[in-house]
N, C-alpha and C. Protein backbone atom coordinates (compact mmCIF):
# COMPACT_ATOMS: atom_id res chain seq x y z
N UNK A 1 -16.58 -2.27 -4.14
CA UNK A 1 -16.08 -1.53 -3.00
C UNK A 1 -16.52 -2.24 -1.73
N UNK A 2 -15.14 -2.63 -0.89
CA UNK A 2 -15.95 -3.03 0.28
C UNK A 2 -16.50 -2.09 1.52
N UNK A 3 -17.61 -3.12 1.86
CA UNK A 3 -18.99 -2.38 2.84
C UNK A 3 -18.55 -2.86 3.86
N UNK A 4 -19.00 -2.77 5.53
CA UNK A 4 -19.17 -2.91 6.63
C UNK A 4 -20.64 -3.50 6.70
N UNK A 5 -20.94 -4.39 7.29
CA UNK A 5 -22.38 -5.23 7.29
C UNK A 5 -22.66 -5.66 8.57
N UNK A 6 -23.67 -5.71 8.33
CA UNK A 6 -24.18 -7.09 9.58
C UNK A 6 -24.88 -8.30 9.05
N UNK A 7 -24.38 -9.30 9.67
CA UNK A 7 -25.87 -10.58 9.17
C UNK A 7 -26.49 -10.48 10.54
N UNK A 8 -27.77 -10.12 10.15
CA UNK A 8 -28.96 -10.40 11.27
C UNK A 8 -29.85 -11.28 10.98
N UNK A 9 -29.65 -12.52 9.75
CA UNK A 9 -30.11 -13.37 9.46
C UNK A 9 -30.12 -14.70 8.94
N UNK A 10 -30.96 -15.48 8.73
CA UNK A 10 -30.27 -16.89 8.17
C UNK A 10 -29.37 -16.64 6.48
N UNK A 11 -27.84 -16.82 6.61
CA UNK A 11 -27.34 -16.71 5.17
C UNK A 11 -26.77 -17.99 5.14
N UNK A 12 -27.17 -18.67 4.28
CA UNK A 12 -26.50 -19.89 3.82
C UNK A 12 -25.86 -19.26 2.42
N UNK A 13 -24.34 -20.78 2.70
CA UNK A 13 -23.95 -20.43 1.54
C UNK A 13 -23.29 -22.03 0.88
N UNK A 14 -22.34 -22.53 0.09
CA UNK A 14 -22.48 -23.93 -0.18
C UNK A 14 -20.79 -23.90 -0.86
N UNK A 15 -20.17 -24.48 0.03
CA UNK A 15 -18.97 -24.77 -0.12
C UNK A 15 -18.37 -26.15 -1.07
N UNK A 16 -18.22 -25.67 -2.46
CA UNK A 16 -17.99 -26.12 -3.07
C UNK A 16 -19.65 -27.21 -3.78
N UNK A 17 -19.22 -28.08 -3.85
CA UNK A 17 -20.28 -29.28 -3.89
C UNK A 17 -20.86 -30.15 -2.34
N UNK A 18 -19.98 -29.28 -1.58
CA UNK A 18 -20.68 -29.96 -0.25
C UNK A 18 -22.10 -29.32 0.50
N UNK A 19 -22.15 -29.52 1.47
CA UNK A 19 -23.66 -29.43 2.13
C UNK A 19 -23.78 -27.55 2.45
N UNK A 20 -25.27 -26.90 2.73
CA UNK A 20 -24.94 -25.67 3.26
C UNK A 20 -24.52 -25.24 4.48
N UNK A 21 -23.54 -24.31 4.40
CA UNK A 21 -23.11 -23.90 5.46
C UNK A 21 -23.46 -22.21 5.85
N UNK A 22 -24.04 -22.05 7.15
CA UNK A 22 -25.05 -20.79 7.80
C UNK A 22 -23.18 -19.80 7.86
N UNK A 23 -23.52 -18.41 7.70
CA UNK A 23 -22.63 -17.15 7.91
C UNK A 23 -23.29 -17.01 9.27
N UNK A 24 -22.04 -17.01 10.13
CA UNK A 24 -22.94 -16.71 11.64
C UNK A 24 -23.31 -15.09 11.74
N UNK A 25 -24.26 -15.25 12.63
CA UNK A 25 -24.67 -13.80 13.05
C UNK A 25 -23.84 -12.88 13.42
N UNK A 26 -24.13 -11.19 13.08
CA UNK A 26 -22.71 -10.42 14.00
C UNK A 26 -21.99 -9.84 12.54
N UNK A 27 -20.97 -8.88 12.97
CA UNK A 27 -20.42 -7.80 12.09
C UNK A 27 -19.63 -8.88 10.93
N UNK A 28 -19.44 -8.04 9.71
CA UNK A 28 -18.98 -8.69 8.43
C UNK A 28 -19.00 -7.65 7.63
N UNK A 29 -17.93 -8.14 6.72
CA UNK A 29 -17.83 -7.30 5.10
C UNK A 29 -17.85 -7.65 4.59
N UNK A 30 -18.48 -7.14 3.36
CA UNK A 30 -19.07 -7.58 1.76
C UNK A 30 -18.16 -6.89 0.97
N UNK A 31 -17.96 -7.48 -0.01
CA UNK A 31 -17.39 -6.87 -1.21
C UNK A 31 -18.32 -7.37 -2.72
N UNK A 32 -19.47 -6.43 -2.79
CA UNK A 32 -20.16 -7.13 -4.21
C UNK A 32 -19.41 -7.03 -5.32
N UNK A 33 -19.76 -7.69 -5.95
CA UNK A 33 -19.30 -7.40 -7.45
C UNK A 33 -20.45 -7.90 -8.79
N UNK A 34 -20.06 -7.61 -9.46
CA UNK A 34 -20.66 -8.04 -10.75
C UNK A 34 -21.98 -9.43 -10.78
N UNK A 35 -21.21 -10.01 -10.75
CA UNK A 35 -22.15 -11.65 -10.50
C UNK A 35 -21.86 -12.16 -9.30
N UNK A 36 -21.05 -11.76 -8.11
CA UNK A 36 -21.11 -12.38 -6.80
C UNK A 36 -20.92 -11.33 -6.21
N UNK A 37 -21.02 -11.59 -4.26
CA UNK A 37 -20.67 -11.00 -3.47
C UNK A 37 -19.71 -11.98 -2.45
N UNK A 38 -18.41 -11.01 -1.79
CA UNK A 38 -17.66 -11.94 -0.98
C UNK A 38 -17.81 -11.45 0.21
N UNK A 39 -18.21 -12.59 1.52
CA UNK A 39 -18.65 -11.91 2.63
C UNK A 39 -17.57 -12.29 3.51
N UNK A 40 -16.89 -11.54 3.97
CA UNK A 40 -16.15 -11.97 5.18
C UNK A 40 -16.16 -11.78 6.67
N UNK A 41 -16.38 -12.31 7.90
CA UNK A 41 -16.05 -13.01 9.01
C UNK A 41 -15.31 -13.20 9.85
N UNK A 42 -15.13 -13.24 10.92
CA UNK A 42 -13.90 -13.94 11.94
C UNK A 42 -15.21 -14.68 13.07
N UNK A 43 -14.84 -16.00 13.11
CA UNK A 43 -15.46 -17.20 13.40
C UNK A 43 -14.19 -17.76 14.42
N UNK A 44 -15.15 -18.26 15.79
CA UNK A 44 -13.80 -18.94 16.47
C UNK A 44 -12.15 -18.40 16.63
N UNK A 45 -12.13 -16.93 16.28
CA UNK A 45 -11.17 -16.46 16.32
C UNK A 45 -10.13 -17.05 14.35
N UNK A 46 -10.79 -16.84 13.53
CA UNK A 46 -9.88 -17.17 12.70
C UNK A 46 -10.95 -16.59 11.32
N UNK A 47 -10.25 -16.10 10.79
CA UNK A 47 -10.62 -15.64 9.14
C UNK A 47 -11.41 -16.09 8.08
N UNK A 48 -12.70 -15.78 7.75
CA UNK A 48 -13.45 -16.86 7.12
C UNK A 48 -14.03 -15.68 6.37
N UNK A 49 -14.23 -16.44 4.40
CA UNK A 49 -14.90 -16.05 3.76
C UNK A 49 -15.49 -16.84 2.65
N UNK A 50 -16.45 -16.35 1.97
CA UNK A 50 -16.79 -17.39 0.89
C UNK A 50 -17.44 -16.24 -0.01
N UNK A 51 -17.85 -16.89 -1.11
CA UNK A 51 -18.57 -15.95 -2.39
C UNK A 51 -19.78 -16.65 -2.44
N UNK A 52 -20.63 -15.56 -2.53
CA UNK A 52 -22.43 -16.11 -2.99
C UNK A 52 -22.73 -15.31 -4.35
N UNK A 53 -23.81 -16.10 -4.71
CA UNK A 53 -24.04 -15.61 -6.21
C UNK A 53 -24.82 -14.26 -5.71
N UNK A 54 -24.69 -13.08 -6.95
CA UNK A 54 -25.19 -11.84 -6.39
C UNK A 54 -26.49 -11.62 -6.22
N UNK A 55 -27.49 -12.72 -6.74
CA UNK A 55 -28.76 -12.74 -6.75
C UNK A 55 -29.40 -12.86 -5.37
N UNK A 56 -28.93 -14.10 -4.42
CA UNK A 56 -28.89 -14.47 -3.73
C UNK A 56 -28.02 -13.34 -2.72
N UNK A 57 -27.50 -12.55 -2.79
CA UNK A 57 -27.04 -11.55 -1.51
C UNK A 57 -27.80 -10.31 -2.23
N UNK A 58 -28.06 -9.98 -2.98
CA UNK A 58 -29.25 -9.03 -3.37
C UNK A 58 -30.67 -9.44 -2.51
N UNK A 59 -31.19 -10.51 -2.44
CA UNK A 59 -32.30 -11.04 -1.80
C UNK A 59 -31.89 -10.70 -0.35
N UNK A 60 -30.63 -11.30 0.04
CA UNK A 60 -30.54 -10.91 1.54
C UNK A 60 -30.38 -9.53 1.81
N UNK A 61 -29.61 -9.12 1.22
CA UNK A 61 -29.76 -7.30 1.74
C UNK A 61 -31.82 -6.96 1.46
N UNK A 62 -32.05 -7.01 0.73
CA UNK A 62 -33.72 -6.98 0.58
C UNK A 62 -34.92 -7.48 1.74
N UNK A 63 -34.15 -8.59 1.96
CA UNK A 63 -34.78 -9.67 3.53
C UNK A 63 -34.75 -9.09 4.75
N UNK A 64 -33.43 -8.09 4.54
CA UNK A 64 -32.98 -7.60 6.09
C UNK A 64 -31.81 -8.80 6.80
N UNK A 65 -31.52 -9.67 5.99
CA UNK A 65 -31.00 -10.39 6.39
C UNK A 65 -28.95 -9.88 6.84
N UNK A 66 -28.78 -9.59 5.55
CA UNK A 66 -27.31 -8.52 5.22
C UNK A 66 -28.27 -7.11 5.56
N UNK A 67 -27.35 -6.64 6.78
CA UNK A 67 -27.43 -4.88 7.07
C UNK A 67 -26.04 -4.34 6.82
N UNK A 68 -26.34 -3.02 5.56
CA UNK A 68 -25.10 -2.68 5.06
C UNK A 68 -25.36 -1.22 6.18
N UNK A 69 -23.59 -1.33 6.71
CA UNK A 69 -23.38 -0.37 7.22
C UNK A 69 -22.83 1.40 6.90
N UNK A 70 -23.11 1.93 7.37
CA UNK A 70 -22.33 3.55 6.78
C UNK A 70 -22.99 3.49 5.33
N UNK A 71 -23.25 2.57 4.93
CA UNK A 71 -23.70 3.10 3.25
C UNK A 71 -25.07 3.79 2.85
């Protein structure tokens, strides 16, 4: 089910086999699931999302890093 979030913290995530790339700070939605979570964004005015493993966005909601909203 998707959430309303905030990142108020460092979230890296790793696009494909290339280098990490930071989720900028500021409002976002998550959609967890099973073994991942998909976080989405608007960056520079344009649509951005990626999937992190759920371990790793479990840790960030835990960090304070992901703030889930209304939930």
């Amino acid at each position: 089910m998707e959430a309303n979030a905030r990142i108020n913290g460092q979230v890296d995530y790793r696009a494909g086999d290339g280098p990490l790339l930071r989720v900028p700070q500021g409002p976002c939605t998550v959609e967890p699931g099973a073994d991942s979570a998909v976080l989405s964004w608007e960056e520079e005015g344009k649509a951005m999302s990626t999937a992190i493993p759920r371990a790793d966005y479990d840790r960030f909601v835990k960090e304070g890093r992901i703030v889930l909203r209304g939930g």
